[in-house]
PDB file of N, CA and C in Angstrom:
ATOM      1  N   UNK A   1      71.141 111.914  53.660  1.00  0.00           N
ATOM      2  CA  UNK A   1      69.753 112.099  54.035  1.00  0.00           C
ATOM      3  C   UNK A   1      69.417 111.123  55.170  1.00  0.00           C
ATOM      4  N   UNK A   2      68.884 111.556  56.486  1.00  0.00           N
ATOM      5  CA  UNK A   2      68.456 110.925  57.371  1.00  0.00           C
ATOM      6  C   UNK A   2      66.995 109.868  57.110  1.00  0.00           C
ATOM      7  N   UNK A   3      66.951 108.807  57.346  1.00  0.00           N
ATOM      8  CA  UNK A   3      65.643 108.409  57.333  1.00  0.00           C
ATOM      9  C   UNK A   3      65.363 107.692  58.557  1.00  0.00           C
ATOM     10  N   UNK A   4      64.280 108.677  58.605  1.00  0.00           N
ATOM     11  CA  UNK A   4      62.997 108.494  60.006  1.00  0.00           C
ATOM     12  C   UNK A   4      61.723 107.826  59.471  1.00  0.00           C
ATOM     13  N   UNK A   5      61.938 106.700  60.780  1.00  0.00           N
ATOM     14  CA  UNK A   5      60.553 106.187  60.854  1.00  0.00           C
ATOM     15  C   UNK A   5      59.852 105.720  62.028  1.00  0.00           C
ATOM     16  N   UNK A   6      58.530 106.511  61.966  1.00  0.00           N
ATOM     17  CA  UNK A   6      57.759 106.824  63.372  1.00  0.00           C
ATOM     18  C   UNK A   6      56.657 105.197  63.177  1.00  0.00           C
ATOM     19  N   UNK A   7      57.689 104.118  64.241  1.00  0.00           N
ATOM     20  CA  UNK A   7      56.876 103.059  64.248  1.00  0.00           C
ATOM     21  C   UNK A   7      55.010 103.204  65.778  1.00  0.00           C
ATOM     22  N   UNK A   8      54.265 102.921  64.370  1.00  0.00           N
ATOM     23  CA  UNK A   8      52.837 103.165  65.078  1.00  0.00           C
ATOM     24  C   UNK A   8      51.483 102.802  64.634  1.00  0.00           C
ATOM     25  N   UNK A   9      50.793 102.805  65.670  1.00  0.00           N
ATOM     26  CA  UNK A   9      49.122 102.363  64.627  1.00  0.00           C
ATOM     27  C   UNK A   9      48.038 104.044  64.190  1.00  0.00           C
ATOM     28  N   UNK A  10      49.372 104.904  64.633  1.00  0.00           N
ATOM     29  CA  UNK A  10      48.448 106.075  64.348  1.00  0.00           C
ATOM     30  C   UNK A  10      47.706 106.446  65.460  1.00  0.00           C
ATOM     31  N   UNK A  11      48.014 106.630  66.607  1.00  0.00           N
ATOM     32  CA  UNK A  11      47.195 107.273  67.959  1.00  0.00           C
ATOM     33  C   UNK A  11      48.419 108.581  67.886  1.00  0.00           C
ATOM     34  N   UNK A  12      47.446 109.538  68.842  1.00  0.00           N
ATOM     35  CA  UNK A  12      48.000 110.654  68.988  1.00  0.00           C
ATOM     36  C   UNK A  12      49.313 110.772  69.207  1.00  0.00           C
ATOM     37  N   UNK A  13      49.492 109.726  70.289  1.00  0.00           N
ATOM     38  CA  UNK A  13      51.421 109.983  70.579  1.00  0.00           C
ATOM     39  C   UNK A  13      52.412 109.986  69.210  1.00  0.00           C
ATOM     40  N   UNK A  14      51.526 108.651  68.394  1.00  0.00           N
ATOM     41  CA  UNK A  14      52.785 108.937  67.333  1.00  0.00           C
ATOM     42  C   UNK A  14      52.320 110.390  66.342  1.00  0.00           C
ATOM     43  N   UNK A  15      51.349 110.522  66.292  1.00  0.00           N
ATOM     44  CA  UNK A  15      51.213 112.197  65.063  1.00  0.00           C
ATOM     45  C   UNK A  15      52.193 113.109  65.593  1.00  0.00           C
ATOM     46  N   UNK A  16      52.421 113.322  67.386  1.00  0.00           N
ATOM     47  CA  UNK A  16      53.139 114.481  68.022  1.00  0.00           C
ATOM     48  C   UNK A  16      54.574 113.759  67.924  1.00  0.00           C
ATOM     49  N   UNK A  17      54.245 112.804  67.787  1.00  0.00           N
ATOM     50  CA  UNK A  17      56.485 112.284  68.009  1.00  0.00           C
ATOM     51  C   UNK A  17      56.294 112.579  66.136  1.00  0.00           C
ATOM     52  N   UNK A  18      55.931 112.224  65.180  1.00  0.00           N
ATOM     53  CA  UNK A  18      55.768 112.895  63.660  1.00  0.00           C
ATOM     54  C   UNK A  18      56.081 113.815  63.706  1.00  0.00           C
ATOM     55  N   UNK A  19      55.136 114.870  64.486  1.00  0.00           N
ATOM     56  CA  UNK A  19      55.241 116.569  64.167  1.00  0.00           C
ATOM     57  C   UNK A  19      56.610 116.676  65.076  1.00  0.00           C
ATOM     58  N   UNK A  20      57.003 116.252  66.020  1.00  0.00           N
ATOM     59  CA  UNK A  20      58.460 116.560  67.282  1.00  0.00           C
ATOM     60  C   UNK A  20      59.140 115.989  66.252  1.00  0.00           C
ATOM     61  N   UNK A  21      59.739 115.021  65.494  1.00  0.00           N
ATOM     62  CA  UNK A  21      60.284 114.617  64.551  1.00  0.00           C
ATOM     63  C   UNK A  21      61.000 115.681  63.217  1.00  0.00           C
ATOM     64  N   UNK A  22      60.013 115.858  62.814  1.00  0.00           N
ATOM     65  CA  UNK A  22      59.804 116.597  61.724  1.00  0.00           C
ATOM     66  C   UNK A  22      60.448 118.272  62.396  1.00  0.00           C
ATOM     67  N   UNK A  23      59.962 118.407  62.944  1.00  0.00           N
ATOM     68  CA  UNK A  23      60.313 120.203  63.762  1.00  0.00           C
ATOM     69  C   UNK A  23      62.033 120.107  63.965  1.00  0.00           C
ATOM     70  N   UNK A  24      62.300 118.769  64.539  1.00  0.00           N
ATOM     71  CA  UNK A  24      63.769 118.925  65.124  1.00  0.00           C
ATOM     72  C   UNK A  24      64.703 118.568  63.490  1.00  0.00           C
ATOM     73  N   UNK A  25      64.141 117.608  62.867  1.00  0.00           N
ATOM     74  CA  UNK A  25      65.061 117.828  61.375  1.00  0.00           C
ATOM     75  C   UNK A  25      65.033 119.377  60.535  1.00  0.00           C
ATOM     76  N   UNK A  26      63.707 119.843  60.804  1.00  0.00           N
ATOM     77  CA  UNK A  26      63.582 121.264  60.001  1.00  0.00           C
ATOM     78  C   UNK A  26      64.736 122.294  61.084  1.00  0.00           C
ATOM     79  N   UNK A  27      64.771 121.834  62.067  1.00  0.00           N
ATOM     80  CA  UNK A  27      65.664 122.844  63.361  1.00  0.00           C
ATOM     81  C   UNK A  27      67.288 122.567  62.884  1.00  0.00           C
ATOM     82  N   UNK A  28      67.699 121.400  62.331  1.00  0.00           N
ATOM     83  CA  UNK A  28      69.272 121.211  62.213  1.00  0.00           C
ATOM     84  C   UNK A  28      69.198 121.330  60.107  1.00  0.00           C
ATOM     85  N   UNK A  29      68.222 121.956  59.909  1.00  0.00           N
ATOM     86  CA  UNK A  29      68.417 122.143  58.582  1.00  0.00           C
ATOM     87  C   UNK A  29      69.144 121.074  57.657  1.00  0.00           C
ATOM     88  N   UNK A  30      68.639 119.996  58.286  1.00  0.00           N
ATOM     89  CA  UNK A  30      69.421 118.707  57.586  1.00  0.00           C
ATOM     90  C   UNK A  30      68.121 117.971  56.513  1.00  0.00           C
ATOM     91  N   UNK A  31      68.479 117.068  55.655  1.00  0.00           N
ATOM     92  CA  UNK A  31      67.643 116.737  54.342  1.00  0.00           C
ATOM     93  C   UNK A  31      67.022 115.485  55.094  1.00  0.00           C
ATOM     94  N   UNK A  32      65.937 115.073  55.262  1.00  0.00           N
ATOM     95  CA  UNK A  32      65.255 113.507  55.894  1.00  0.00           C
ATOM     96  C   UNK A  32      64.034 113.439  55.068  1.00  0.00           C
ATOM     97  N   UNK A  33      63.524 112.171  55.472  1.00  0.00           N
ATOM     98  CA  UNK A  33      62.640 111.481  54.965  1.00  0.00           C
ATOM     99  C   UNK A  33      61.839 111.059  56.198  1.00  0.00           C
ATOM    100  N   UNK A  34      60.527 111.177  56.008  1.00  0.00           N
ATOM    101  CA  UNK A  34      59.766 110.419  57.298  1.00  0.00           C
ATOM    102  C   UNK A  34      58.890 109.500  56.930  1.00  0.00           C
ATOM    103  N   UNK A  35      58.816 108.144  57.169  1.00  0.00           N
ATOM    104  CA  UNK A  35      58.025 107.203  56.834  1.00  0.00           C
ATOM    105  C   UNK A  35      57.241 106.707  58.107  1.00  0.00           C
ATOM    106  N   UNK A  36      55.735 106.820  58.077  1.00  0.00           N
ATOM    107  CA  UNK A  36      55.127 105.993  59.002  1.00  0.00           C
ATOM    108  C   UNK A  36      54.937 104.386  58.700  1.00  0.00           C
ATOM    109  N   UNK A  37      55.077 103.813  59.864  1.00  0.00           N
ATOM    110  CA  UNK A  37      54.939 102.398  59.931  1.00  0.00           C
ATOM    111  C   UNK A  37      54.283 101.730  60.753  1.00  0.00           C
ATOM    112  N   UNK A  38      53.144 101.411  59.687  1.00  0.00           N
ATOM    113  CA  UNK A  38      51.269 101.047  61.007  1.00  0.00           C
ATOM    114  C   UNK A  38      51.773  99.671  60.596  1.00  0.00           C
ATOM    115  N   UNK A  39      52.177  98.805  60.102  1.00  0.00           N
ATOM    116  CA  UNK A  39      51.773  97.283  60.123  1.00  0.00           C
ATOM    117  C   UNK A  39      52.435  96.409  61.055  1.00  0.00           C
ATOM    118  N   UNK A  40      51.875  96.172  62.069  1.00  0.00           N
ATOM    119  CA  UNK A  40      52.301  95.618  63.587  1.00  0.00           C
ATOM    120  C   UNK A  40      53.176  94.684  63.515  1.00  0.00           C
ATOM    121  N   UNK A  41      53.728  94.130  61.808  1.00  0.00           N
ATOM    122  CA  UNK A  41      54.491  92.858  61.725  1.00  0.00           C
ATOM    123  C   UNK A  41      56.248  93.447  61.678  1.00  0.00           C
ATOM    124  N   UNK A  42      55.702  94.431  60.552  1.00  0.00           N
ATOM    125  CA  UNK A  42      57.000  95.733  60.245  1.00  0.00           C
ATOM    126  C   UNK A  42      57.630  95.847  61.832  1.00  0.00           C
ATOM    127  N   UNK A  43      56.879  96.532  62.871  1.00  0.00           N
ATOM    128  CA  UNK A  43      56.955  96.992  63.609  1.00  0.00           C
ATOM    129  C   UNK A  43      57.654  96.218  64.965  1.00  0.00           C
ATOM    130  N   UNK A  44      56.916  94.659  64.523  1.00  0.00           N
ATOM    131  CA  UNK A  44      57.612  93.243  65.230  1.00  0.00           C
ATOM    132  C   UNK A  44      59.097  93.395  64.967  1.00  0.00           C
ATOM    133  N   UNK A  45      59.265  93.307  63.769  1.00  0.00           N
ATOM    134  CA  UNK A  45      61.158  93.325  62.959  1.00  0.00           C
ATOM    135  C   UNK A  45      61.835  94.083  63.478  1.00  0.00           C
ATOM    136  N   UNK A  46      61.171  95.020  64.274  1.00  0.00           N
ATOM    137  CA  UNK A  46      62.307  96.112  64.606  1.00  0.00           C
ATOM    138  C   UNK A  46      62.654  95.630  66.525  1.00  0.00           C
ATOM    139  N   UNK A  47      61.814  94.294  67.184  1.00  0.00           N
ATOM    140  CA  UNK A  47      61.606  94.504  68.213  1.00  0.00           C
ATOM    141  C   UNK A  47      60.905  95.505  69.044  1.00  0.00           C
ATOM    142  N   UNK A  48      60.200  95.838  68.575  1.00  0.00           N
ATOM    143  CA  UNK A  48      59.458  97.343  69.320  1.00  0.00           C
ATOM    144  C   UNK A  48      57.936  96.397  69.764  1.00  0.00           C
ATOM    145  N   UNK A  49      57.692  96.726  70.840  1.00  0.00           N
ATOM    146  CA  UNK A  49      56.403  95.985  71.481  1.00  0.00           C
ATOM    147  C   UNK A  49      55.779  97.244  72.149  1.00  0.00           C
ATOM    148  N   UNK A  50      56.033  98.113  72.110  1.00  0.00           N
ATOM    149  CA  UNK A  50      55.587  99.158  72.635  1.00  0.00           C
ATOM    150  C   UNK A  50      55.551 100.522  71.621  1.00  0.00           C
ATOM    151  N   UNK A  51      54.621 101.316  71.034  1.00  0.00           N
ATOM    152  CA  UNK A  51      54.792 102.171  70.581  1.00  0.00           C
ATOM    153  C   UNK A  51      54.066 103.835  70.803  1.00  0.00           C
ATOM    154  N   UNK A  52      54.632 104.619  70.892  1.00  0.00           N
ATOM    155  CA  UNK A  52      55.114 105.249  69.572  1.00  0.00           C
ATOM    156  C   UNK A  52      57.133 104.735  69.598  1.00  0.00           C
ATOM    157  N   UNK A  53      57.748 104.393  68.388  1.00  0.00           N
ATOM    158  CA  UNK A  53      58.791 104.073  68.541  1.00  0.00           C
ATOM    159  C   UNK A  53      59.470 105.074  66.732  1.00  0.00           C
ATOM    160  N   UNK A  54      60.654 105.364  67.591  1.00  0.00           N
ATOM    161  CA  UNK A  54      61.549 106.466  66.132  1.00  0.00           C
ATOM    162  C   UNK A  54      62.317 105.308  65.834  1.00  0.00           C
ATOM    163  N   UNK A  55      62.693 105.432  64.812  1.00  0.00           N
ATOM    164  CA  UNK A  55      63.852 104.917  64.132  1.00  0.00           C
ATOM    165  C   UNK A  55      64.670 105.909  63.205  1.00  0.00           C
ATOM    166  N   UNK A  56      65.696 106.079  63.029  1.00  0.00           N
ATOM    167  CA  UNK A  56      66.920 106.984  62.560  1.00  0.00           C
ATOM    168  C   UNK A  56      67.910 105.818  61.650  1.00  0.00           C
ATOM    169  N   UNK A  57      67.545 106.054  60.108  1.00  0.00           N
ATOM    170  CA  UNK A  57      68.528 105.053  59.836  1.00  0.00           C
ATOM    171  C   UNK A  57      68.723 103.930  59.692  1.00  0.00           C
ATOM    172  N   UNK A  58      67.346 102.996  60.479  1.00  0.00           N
ATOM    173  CA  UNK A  58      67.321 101.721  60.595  1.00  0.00           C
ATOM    174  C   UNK A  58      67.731 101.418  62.520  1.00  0.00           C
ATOM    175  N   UNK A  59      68.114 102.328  63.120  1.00  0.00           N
ATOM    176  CA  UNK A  59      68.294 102.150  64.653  1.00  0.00           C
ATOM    177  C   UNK A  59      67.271 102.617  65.016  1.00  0.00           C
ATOM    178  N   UNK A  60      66.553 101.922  66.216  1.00  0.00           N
ATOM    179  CA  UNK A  60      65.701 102.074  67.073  1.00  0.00           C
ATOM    180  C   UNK A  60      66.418 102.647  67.978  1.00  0.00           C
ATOM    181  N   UNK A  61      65.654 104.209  68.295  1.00  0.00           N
ATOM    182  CA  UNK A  61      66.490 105.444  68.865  1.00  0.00           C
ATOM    183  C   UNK A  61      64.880 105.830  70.134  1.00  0.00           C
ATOM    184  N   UNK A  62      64.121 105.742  70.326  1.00  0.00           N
ATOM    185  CA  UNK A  62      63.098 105.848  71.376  1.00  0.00           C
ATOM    186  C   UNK A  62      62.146 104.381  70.835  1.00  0.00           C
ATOM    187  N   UNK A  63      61.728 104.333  72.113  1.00  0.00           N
ATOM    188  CA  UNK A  63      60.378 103.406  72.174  1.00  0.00           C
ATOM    189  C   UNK A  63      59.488 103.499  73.387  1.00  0.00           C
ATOM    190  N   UNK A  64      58.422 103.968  72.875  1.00  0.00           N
ATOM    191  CA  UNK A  64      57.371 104.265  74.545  1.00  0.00           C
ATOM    192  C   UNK A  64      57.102 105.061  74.794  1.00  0.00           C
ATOM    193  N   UNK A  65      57.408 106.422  73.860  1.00  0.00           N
ATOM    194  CA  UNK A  65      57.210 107.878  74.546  1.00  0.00           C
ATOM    195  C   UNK A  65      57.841 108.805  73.032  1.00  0.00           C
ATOM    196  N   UNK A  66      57.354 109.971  73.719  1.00  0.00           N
ATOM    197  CA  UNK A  66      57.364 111.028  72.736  1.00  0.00           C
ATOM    198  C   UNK A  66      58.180 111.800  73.363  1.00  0.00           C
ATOM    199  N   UNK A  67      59.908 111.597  72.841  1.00  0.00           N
ATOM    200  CA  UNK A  67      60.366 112.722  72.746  1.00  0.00           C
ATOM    201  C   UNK A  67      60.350 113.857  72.566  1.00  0.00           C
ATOM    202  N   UNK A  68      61.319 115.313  73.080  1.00  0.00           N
ATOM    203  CA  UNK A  68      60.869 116.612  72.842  1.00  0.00           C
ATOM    204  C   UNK A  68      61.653 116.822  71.326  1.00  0.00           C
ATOM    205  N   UNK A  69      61.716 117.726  70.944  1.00  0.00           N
ATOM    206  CA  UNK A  69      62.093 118.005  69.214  1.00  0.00           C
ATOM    207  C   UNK A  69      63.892 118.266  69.571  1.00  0.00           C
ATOM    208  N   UNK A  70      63.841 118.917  71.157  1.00  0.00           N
ATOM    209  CA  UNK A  70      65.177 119.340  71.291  1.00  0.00           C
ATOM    210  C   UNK A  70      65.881 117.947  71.760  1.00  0.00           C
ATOM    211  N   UNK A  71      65.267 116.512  72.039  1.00  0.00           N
ATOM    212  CA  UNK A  71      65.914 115.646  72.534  1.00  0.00           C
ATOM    213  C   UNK A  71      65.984 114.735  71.136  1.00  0.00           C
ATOM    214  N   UNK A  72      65.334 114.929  70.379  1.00  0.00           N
ATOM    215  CA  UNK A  72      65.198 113.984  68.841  1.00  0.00           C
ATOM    216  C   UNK A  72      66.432 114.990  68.080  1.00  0.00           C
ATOM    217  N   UNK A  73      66.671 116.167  68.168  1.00  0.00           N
ATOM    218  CA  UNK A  73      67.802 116.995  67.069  1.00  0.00           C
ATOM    219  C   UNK A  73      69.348 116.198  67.999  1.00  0.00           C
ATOM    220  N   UNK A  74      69.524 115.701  69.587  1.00  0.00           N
ATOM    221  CA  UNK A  74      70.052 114.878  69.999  1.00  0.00           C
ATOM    222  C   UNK A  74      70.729 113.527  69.214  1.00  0.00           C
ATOM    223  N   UNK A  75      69.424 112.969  69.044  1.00  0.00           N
ATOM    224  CA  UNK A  75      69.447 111.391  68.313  1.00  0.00           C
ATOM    225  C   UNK A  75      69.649 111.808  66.920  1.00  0.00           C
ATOM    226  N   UNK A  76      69.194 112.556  66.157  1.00  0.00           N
ATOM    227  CA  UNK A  76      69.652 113.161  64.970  1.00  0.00           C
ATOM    228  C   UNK A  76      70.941 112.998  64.613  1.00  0.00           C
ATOM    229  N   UNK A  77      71.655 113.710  65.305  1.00  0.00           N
ATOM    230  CA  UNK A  77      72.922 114.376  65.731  1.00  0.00           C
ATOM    231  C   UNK A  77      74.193 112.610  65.644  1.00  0.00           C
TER     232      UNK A  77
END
Protein backbone atom coordinates (compact mmCIF):
# COMPACT_ATOMS: atom_id res chain seq x y z
CA UNK A 1 0.00 0.00 0.00
CA UNK A 2 1.32 3.36 -1.08
CA UNK A 3 1.17 6.16 1.44
CA UNK A 4 0.55 9.69 0.31
CA UNK A 5 0.86 12.70 2.00
CA UNK A 6 -0.29 16.07 0.63
CA UNK A 7 1.98 18.43 2.87
CA UNK A 8 -0.31 21.83 3.34
CA UNK A 9 -2.32 24.50 5.21
CA UNK A 10 -5.29 23.65 3.03
CA UNK A 11 -5.38 26.40 0.12
CA UNK A 12 -6.66 25.39 -3.12
CA UNK A 13 -3.40 24.10 -4.66
CA UNK A 14 -3.19 21.45 -2.13
CA UNK A 15 -7.25 20.17 -2.42
CA UNK A 16 -6.31 19.88 -6.50
CA UNK A 17 -2.76 18.14 -5.90
CA UNK A 18 -5.41 15.79 -3.20
CA UNK A 19 -7.94 15.34 -5.92
CA UNK A 20 -4.60 14.92 -8.89
CA UNK A 21 -3.31 12.53 -6.22
CA UNK A 22 -6.07 10.52 -5.55
CA UNK A 23 -7.27 10.28 -9.54
CA UNK A 24 -3.68 9.01 -10.52
CA UNK A 25 -3.69 6.12 -7.60
CA UNK A 26 -7.45 5.27 -8.63
CA UNK A 27 -5.77 5.33 -12.55
CA UNK A 28 -2.89 2.52 -11.64
CA UNK A 29 -5.54 0.62 -9.60
CA UNK A 30 -3.07 0.35 -6.84
CA UNK A 31 -4.25 0.26 -2.82
CA UNK A 32 -3.00 3.96 -0.99
CA UNK A 33 -3.72 5.92 1.74
CA UNK A 34 -3.88 9.76 1.69
CA UNK A 35 -3.07 11.75 4.69
CA UNK A 36 -3.22 15.55 4.86
CA UNK A 37 -0.60 17.39 6.76
CA UNK A 38 -1.59 21.13 7.97
CA UNK A 39 0.82 21.40 11.01
CA UNK A 40 3.68 23.67 9.69
CA UNK A 41 6.10 21.80 12.24
CA UNK A 42 5.20 18.17 10.57
CA UNK A 43 5.74 19.88 7.45
CA UNK A 44 9.28 21.57 8.76
CA UNK A 45 10.53 17.59 9.27
CA UNK A 46 10.11 16.89 5.93
CA UNK A 47 12.21 20.12 4.80
CA UNK A 48 9.45 21.47 2.69
CA UNK A 49 9.29 25.43 3.01
CA UNK A 50 7.18 25.74 0.27
CA UNK A 51 3.85 24.11 -0.21
CA UNK A 52 1.63 22.29 -1.73
CA UNK A 53 4.30 19.37 -1.24
CA UNK A 54 3.48 15.14 -2.02
CA UNK A 55 5.13 12.73 -0.23
CA UNK A 56 5.07 8.89 -1.44
CA UNK A 57 6.23 6.66 1.28
CA UNK A 58 7.96 9.04 3.40
CA UNK A 59 9.97 10.70 0.11
CA UNK A 60 9.38 14.09 -0.76
CA UNK A 61 8.41 13.56 -4.50
CA UNK A 62 7.03 17.43 -5.54
CA UNK A 63 7.24 20.66 -3.65
CA UNK A 64 5.75 24.02 -5.02
CA UNK A 65 3.29 23.01 -7.46
CA UNK A 66 0.57 20.80 -8.45
CA UNK A 67 1.37 18.10 -10.44
CA UNK A 68 -0.82 16.58 -13.32
CA UNK A 69 -2.45 13.03 -12.18
CA UNK A 70 -0.52 11.65 -15.33
CA UNK A 71 2.88 13.04 -13.83
CA UNK A 72 1.99 11.81 -10.01
CA UNK A 73 0.94 7.89 -11.60
CA UNK A 74 4.96 8.73 -12.73
CA UNK A 75 6.16 9.22 -9.03
CA UNK A 76 3.75 6.46 -8.05
CA UNK A 77 5.34 4.18 -10.30
Amino acid sequence: MKKIKILGTGCAKCTKLTTNAETAAKSLGIEYEIEKVQDINEIMNYGVMTTPALVVDGEVKAVGKVPSPADIEKLLN
